[in-house]
C-alpha atoms as a PDB file:
ATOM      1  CA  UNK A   1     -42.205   8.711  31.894  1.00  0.00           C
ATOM      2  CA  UNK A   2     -44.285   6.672  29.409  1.00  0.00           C
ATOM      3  CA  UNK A   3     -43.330   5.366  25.985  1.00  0.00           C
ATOM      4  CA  UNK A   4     -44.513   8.471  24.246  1.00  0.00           C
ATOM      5  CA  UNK A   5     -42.205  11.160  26.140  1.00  0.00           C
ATOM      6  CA  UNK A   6     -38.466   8.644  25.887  1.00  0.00           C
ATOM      7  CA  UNK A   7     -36.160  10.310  23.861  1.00  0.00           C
ATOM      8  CA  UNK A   8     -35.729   8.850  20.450  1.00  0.00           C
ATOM      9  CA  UNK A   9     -32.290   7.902  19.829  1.00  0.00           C
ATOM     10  CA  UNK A  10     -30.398   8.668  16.532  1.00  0.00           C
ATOM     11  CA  UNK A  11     -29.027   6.431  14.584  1.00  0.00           C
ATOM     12  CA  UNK A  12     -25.699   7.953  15.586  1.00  0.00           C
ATOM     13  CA  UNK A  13     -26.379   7.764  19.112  1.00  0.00           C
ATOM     14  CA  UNK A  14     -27.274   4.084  18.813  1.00  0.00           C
ATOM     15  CA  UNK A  15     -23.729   4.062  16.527  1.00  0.00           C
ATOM     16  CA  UNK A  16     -22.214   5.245  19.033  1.00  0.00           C
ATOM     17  CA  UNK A  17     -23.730   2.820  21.897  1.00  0.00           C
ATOM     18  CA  UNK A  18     -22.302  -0.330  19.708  1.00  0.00           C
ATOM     19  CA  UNK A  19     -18.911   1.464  19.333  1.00  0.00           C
ATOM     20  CA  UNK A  20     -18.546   1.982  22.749  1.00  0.00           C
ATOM     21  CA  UNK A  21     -19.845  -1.674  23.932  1.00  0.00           C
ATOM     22  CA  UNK A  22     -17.370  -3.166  21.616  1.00  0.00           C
ATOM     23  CA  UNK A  23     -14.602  -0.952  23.156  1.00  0.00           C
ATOM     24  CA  UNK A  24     -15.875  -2.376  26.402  1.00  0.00           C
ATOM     25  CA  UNK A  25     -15.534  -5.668  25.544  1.00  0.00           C
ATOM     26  CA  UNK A  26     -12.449  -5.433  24.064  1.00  0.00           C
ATOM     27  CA  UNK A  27     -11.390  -3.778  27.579  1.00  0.00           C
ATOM     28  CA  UNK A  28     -12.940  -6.961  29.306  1.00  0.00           C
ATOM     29  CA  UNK A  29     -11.075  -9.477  27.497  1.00  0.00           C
ATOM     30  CA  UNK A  30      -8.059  -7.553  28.204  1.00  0.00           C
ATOM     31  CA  UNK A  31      -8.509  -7.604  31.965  1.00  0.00           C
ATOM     32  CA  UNK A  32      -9.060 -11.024  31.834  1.00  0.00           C
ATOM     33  CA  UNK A  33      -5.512 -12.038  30.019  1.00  0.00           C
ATOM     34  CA  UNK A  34      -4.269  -9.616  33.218  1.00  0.00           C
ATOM     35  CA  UNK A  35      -6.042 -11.994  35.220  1.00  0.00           C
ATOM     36  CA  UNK A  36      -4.702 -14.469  33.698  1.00  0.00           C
ATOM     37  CA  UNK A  37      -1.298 -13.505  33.087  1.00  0.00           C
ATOM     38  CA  UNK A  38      -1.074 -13.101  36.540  1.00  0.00           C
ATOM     39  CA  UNK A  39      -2.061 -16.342  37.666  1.00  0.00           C
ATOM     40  CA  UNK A  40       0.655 -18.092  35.378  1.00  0.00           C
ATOM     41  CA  UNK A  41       2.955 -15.500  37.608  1.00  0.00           C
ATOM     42  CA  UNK A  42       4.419 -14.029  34.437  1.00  0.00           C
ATOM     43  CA  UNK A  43       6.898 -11.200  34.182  1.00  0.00           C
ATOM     44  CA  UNK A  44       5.617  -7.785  36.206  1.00  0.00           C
ATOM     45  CA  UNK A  45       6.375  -5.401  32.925  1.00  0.00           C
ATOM     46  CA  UNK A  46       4.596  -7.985  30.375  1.00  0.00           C
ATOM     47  CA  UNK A  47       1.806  -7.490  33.112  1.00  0.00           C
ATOM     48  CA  UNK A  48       2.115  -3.781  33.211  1.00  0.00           C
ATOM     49  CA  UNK A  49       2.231  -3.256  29.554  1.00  0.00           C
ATOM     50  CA  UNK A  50      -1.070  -5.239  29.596  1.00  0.00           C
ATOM     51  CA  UNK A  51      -2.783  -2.739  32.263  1.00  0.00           C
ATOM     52  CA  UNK A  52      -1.399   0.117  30.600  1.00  0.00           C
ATOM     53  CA  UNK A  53      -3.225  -1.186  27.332  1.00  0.00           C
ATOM     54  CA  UNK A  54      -6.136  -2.121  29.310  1.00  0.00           C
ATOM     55  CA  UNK A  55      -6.225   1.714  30.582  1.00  0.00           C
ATOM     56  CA  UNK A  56      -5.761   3.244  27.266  1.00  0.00           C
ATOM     57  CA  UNK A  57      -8.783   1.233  25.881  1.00  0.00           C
ATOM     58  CA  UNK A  58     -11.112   2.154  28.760  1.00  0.00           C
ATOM     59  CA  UNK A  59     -10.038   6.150  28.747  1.00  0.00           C
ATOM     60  CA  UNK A  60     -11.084   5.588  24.833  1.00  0.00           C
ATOM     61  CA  UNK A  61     -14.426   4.100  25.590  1.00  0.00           C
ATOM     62  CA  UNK A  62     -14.730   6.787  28.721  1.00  0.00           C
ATOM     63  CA  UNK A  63     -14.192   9.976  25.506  1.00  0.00           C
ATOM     64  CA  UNK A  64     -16.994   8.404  23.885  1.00  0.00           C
ATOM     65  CA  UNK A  65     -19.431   8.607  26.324  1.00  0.00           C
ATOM     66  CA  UNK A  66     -18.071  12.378  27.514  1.00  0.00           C
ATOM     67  CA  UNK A  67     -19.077  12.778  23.539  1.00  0.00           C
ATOM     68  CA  UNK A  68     -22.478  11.293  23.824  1.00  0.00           C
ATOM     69  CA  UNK A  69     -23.198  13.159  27.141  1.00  0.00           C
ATOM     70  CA  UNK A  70     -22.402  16.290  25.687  1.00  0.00           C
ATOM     71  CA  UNK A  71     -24.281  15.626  22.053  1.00  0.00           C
ATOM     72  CA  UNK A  72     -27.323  14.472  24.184  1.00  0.00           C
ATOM     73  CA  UNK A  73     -27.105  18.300  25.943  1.00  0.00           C
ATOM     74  CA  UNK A  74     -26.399  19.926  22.924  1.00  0.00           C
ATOM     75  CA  UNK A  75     -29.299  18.526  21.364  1.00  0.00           C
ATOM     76  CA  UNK A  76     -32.223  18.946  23.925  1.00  0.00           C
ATOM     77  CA  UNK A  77     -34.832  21.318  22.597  1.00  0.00           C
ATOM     78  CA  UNK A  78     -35.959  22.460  26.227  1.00  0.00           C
ATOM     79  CA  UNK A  79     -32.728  24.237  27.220  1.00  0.00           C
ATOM     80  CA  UNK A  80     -31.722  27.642  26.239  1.00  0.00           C
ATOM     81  CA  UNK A  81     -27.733  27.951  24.608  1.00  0.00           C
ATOM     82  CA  UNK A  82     -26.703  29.458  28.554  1.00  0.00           C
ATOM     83  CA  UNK A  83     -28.466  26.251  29.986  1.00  0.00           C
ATOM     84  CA  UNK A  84     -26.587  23.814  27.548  1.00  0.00           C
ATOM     85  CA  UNK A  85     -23.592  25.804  28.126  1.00  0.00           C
ATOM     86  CA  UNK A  86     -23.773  25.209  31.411  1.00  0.00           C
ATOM     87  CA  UNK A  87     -24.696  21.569  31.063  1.00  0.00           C
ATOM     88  CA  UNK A  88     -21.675  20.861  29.099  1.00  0.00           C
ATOM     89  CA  UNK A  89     -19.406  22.761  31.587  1.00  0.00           C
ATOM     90  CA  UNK A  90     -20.835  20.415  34.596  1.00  0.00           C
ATOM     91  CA  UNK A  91     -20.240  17.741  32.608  1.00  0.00           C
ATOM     92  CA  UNK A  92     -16.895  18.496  32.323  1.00  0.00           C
ATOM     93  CA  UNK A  93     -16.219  19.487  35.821  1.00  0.00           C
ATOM     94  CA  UNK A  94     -18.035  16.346  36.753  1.00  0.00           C
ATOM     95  CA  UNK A  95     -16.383  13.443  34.865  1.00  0.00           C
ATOM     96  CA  UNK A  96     -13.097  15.156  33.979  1.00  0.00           C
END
């Protein structure tokens, strides 16, 4: 694939990109108090209240991706609606 045939992304896309890299950092720092938390062999439910967090935040990042995945098939030109349909449901059944 050259230059000329990459997709351009939207400004939404690219929106999204940042939202979900912040997310992922957020989710980073979080595993790292775990880590951390852990190592100063704190209390087991401060440390699972931190996971669970930790979880949460990545499942929120994961639904933004699912959402770019699925924008990205609704939006390609060279598939027919019972191709995209289909994208989206292997998408589904994939990462789901």
């Amino acid at each position: 694939m050259n230059d000329q045939t990459l997709p351009v992304k939207s400004a939404e896309m690219q929106a999204q990109q940042q939202a979900m890299l912040k997310r992922l950092a957020r989710v980073e720092g979080q595993v790292r108090g775990i880590q951390a938390m852990i190592k100063r062999g704190e209390d087991c439910e401060a440390i699972a209240q931190q996971f669970s967090a930790a979880r949460s935040a990545l499942d929120k990042a994961y639904r933004l991706m699912l959402t770019c995945l699925i924008e990205e098939a609704l939006h390609d030109q060279t598939q027919d609606t019972g191709e995209t349909l289909e994208r989206v449901r292997s998408i589904f059944t994939k990462y789901t």
